[in-house]
C-alpha atoms as a PDB file:
ATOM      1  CA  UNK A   1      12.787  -8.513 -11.646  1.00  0.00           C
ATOM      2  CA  UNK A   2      11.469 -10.704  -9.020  1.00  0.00           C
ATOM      3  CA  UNK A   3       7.285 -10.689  -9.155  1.00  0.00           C
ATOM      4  CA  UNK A   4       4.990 -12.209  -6.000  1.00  0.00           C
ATOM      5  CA  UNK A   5       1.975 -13.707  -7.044  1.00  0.00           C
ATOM      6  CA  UNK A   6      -0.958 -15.461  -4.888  1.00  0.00           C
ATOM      7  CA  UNK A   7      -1.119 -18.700  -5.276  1.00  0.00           C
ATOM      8  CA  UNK A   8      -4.631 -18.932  -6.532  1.00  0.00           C
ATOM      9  CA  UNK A   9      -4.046 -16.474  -9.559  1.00  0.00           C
ATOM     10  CA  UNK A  10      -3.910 -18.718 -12.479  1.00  0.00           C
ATOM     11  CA  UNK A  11      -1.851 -18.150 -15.667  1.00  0.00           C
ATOM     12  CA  UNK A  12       0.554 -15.492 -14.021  1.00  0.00           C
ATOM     13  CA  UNK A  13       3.444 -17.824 -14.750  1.00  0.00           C
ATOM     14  CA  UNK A  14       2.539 -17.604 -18.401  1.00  0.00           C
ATOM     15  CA  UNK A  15       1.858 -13.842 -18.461  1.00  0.00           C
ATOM     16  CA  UNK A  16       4.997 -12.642 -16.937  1.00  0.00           C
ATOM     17  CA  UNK A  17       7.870 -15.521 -17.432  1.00  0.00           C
ATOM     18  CA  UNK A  18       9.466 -13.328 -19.505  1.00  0.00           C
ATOM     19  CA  UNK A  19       9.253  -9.821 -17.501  1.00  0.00           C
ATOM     20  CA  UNK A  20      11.435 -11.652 -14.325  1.00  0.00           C
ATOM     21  CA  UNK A  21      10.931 -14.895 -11.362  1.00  0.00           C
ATOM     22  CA  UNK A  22       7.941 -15.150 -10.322  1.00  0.00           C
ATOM     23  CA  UNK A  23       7.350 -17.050  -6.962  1.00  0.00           C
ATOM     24  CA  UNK A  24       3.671 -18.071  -5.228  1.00  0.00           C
ATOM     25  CA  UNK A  25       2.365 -16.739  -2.125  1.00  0.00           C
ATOM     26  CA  UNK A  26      -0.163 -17.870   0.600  1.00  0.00           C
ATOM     27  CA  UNK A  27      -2.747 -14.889   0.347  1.00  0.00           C
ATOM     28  CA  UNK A  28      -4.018 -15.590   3.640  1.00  0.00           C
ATOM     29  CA  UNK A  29      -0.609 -15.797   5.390  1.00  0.00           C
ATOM     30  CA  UNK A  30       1.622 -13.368   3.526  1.00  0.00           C
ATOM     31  CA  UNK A  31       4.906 -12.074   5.818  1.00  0.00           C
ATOM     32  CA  UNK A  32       5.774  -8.548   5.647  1.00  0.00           C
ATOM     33  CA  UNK A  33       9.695 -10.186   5.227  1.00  0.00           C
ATOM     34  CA  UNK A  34       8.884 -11.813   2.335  1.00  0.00           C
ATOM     35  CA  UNK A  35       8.239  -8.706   0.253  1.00  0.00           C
ATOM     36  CA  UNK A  36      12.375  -8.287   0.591  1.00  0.00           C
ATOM     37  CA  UNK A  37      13.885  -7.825  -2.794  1.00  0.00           C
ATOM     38  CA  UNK A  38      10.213  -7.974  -4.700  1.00  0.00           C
ATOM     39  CA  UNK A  39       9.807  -5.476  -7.406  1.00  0.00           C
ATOM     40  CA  UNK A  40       5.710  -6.553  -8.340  1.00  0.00           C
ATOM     41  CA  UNK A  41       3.179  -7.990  -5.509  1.00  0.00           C
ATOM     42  CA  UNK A  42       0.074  -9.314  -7.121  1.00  0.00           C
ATOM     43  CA  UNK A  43      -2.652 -10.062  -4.812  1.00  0.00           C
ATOM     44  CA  UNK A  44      -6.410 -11.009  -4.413  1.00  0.00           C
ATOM     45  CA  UNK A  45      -8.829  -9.924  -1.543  1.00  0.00           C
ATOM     46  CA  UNK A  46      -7.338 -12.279   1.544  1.00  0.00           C
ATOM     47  CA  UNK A  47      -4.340 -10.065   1.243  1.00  0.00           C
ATOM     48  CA  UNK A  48      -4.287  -6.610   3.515  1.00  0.00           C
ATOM     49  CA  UNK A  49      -1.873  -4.191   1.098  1.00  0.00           C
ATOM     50  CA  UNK A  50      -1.171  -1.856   4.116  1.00  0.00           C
ATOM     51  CA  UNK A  51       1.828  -0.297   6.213  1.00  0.00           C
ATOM     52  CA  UNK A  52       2.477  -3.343   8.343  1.00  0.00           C
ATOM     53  CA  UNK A  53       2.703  -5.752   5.483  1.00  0.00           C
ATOM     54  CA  UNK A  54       4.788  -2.755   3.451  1.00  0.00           C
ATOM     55  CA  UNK A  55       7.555  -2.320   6.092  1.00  0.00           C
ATOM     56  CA  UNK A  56      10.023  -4.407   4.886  1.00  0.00           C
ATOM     57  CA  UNK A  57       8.819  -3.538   0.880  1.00  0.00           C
ATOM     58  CA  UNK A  58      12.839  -2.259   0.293  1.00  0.00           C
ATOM     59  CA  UNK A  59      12.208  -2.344  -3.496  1.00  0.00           C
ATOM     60  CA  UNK A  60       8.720  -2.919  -4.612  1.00  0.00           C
ATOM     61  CA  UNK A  61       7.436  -0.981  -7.737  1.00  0.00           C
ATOM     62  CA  UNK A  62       4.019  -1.819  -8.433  1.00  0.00           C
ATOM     63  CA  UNK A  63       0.860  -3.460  -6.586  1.00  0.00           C
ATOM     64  CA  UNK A  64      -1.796  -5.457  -8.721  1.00  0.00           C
ATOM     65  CA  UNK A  65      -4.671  -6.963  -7.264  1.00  0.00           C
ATOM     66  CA  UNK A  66      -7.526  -9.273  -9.316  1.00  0.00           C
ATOM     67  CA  UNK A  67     -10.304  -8.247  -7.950  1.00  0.00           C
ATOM     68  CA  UNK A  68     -13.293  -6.353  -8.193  1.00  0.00           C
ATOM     69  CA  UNK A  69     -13.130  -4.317  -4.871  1.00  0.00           C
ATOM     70  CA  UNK A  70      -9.683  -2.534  -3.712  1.00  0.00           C
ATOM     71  CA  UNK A  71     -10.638  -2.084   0.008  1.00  0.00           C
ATOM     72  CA  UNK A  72      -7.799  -4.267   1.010  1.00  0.00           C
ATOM     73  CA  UNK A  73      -5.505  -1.949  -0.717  1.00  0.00           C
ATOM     74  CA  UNK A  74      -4.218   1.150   1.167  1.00  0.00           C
ATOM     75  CA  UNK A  75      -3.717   2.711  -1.773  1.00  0.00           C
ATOM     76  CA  UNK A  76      -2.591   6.457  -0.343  1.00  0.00           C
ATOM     77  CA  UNK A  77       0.355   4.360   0.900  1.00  0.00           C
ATOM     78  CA  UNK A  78       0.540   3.257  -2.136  1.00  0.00           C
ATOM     79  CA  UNK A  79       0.479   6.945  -3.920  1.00  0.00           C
ATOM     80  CA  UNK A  80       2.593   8.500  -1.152  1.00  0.00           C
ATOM     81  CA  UNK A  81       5.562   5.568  -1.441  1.00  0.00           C
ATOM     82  CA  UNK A  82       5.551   6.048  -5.355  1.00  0.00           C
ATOM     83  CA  UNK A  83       4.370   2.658  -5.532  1.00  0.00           C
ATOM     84  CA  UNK A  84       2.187   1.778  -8.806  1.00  0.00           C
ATOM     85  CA  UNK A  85      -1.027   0.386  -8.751  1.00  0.00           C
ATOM     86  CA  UNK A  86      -3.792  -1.653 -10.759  1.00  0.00           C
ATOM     87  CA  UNK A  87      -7.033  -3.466 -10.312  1.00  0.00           C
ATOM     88  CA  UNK A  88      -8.055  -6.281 -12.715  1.00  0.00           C
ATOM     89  CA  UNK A  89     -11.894  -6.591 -11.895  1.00  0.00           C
ATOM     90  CA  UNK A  90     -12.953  -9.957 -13.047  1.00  0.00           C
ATOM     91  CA  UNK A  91      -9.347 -11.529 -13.907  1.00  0.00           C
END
């Protein structure tokens, strides 16, 4: 399983080593080709979860975010594309 993870979310090596490879992410800058091949995109607030950044999404799963407000998060995309999703106020 191949997880995304902003790079300012601490401990997320430690929490999910074991479920698959996680690799770091620019919040502020993240690519719509870089969620290729990703199964799990955890994000914080810099980080617009919408169709743009979504259209090359070919396998992703589930959508986390660590944050107390999800207004960066379409989340009827979300719903509608069967894609999971979780907020983690305060994390």
């Amino acid at each position: 399983m191949r997880i995304l993870a902003d790079q300012n979310m601490p401990l997320v090596e430690s929490f999910f080593c074991e479920s698959g490879e996680v690799t770091r992410f620019d919040g502020r800058n993240l690519q719509p080709d870089e969620l290729k091949n990703v199964d799990i995109l955890l994000t914080r607030s810099v980080t617009k979860v919408n169709e743009a950044l979504l259209a090359q999404a070919d396998r992703l799963k589930f959508v986390g975010t660590a944050t107390i407000g999800i207004d960066h998060i379409d989340s009827s995309l979300l719903a509608s594309a069967n894609i999971s999703f979780s907020s983690a106020p305060g994390c």
